[in-house]
C-alpha atoms as a PDB file:
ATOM      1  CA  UNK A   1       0.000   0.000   0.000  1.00  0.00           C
ATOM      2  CA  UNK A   2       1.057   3.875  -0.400  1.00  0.00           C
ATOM      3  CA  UNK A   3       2.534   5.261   2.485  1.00  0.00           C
ATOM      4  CA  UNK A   4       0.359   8.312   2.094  1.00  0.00           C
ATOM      5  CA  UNK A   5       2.182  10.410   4.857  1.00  0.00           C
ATOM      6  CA  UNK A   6       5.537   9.852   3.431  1.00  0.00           C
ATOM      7  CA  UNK A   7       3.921  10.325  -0.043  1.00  0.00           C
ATOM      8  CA  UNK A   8       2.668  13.901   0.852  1.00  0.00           C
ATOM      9  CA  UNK A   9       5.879  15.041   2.362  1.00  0.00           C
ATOM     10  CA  UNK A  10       8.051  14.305  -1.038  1.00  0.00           C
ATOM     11  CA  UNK A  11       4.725  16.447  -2.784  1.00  0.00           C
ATOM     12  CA  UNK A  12       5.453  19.437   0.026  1.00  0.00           C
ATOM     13  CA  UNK A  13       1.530  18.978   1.223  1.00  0.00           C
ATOM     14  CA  UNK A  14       0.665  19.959  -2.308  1.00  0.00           C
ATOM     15  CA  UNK A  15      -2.607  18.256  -3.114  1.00  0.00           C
ATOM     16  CA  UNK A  16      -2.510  19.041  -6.676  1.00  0.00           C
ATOM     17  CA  UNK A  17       1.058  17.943  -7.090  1.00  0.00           C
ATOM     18  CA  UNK A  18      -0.115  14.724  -4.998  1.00  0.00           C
ATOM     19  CA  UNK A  19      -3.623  14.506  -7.540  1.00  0.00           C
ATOM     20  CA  UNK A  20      -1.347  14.788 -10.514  1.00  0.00           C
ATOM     21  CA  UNK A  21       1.176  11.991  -9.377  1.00  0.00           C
ATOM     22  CA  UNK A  22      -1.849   9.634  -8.715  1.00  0.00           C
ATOM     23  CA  UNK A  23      -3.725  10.004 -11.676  1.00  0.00           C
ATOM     24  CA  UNK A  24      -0.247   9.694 -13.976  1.00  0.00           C
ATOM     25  CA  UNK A  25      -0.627   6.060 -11.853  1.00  0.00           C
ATOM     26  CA  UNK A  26      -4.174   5.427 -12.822  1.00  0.00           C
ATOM     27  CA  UNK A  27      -3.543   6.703 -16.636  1.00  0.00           C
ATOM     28  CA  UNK A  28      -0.465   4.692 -17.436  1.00  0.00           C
ATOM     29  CA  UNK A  29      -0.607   1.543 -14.810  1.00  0.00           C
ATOM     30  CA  UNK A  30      -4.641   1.132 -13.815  1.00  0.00           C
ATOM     31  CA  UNK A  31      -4.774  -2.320 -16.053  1.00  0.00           C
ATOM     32  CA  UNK A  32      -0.958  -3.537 -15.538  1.00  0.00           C
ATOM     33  CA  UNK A  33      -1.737  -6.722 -13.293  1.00  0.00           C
ATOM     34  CA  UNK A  34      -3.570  -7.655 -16.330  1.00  0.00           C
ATOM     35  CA  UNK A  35      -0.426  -6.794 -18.542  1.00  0.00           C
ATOM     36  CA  UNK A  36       1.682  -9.008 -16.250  1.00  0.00           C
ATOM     37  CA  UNK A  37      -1.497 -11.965 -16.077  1.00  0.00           C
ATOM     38  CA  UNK A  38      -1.286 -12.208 -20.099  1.00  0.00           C
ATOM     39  CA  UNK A  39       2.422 -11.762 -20.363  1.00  0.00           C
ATOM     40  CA  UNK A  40       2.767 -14.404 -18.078  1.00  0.00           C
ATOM     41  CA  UNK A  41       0.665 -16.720 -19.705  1.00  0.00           C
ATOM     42  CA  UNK A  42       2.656 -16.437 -22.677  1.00  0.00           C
ATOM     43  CA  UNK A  43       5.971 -16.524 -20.754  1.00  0.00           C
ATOM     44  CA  UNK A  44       6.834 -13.369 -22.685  1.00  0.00           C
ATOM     45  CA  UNK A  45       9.889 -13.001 -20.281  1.00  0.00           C
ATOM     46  CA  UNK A  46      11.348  -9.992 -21.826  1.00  0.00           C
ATOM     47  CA  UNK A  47       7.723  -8.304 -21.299  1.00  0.00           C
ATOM     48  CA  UNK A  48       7.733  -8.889 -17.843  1.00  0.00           C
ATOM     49  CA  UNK A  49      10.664  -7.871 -17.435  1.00  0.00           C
ATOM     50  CA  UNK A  50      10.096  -3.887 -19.089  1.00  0.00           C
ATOM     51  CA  UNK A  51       6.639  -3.775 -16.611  1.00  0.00           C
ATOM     52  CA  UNK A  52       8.117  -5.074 -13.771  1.00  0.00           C
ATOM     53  CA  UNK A  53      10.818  -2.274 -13.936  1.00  0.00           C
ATOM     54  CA  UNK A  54       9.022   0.409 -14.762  1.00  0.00           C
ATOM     55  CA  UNK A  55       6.195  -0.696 -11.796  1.00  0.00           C
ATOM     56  CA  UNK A  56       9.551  -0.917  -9.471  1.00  0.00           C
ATOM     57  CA  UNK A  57      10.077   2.295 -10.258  1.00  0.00           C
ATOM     58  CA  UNK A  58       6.525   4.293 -10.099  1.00  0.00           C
ATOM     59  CA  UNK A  59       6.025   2.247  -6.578  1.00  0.00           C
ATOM     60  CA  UNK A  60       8.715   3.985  -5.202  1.00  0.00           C
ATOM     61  CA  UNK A  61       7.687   7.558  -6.236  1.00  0.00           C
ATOM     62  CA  UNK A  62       4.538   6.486  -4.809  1.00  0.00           C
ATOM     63  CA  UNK A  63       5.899   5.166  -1.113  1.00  0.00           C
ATOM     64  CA  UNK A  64       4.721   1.753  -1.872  1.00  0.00           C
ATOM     65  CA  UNK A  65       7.698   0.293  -0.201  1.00  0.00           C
ATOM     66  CA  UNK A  66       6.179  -3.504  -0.446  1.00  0.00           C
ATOM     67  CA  UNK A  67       5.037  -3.383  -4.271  1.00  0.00           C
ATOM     68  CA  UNK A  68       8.286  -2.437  -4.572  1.00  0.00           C
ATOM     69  CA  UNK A  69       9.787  -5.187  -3.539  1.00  0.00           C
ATOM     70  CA  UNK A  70       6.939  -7.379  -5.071  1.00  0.00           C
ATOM     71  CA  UNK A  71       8.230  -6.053  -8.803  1.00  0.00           C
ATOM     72  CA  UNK A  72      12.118  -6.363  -7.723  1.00  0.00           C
ATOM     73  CA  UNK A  73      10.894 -10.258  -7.406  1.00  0.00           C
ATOM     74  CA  UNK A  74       9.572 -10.490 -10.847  1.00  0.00           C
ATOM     75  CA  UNK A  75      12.417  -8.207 -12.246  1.00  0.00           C
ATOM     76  CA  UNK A  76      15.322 -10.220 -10.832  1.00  0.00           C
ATOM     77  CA  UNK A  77      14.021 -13.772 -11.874  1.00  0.00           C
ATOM     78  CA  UNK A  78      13.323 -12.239 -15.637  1.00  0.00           C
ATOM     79  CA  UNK A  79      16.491 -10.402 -15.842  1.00  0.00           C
ATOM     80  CA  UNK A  80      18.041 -13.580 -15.265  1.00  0.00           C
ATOM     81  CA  UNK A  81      16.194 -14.947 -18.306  1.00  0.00           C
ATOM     82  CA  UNK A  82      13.990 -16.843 -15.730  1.00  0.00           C
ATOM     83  CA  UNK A  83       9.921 -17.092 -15.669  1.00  0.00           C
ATOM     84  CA  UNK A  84       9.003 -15.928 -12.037  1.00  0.00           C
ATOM     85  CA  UNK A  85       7.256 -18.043 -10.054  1.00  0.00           C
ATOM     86  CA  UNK A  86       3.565 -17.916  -9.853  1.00  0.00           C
ATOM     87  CA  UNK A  87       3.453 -16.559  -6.269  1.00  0.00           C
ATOM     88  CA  UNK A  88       5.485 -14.143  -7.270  1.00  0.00           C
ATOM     89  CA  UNK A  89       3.432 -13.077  -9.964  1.00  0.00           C
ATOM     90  CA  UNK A  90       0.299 -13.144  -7.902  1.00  0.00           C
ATOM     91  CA  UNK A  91       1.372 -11.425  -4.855  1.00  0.00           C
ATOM     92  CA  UNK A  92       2.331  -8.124  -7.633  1.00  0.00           C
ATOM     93  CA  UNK A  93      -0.729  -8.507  -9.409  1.00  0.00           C
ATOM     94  CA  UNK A  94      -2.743  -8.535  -5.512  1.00  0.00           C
ATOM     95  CA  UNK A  95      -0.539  -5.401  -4.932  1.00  0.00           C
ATOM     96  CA  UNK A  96      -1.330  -3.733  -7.756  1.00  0.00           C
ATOM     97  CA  UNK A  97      -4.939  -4.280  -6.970  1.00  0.00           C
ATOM     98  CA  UNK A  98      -4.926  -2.750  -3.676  1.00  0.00           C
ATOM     99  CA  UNK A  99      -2.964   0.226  -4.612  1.00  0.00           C
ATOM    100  CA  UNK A 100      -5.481   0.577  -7.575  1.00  0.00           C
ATOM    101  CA  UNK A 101      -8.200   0.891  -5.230  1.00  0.00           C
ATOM    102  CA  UNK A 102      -6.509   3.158  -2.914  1.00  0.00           C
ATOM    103  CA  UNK A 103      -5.964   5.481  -5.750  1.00  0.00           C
ATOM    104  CA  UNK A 104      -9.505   5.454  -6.818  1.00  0.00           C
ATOM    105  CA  UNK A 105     -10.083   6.615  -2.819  1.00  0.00           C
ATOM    106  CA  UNK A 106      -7.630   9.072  -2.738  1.00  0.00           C
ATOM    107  CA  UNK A 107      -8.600  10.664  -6.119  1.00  0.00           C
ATOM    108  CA  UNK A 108     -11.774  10.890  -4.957  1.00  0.00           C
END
């Protein structure tokens, strides 16, 4: 989940710098446990590999310290030319669901 406090503080309490940061999430990664479901599927391992990173990467601008490490999971194992393991894979796309939803709250 977002560390909302923490999140805040690196926006400087600015709530439209903070509604801008969350809805870049929502526009570009809303549907990306779906992108990581099909590329799975197809064990496109280069594919997980690009979402995984850039997902590592927009967690951390968002203080989600544990989806985070959830996407450095699925980025090591593919980096290494390896299919993650399913739990792996699940456990992101569960992340990714919850922060979804706490987006939708916060944007509201």
């Amino acid at each position: 989940m977002i560390k909302i406090d923490e999140l805040k503080a690196l926006c400087d309490g600015d709530d439209s710098m903070l509604n801008m940061v969350l809805t870049l999430y929502i526009e570009e990664y809303n549907q990306s446990y779906n992108i990581i479901k099909q590329r799975y599927s197809t064990e496109d391992i280069e594919g997980l590999f690009q979402i995984a990173h850039e997902l590592k990467g927009m967690f951390s601008n968002l203080c989600a310290q544990d989806a985070v490490s959830f996407a450095q999971v699925v980025e090591s194992s593919t980096q290494n030319g390896a299919l993650p393991d399913e739990t792996a894979i699940n456990k992101l796309c569960e992340e990714i669901q919850n922060i979804n939803q706490q987006v939708q709250v916060l944007l509201q």
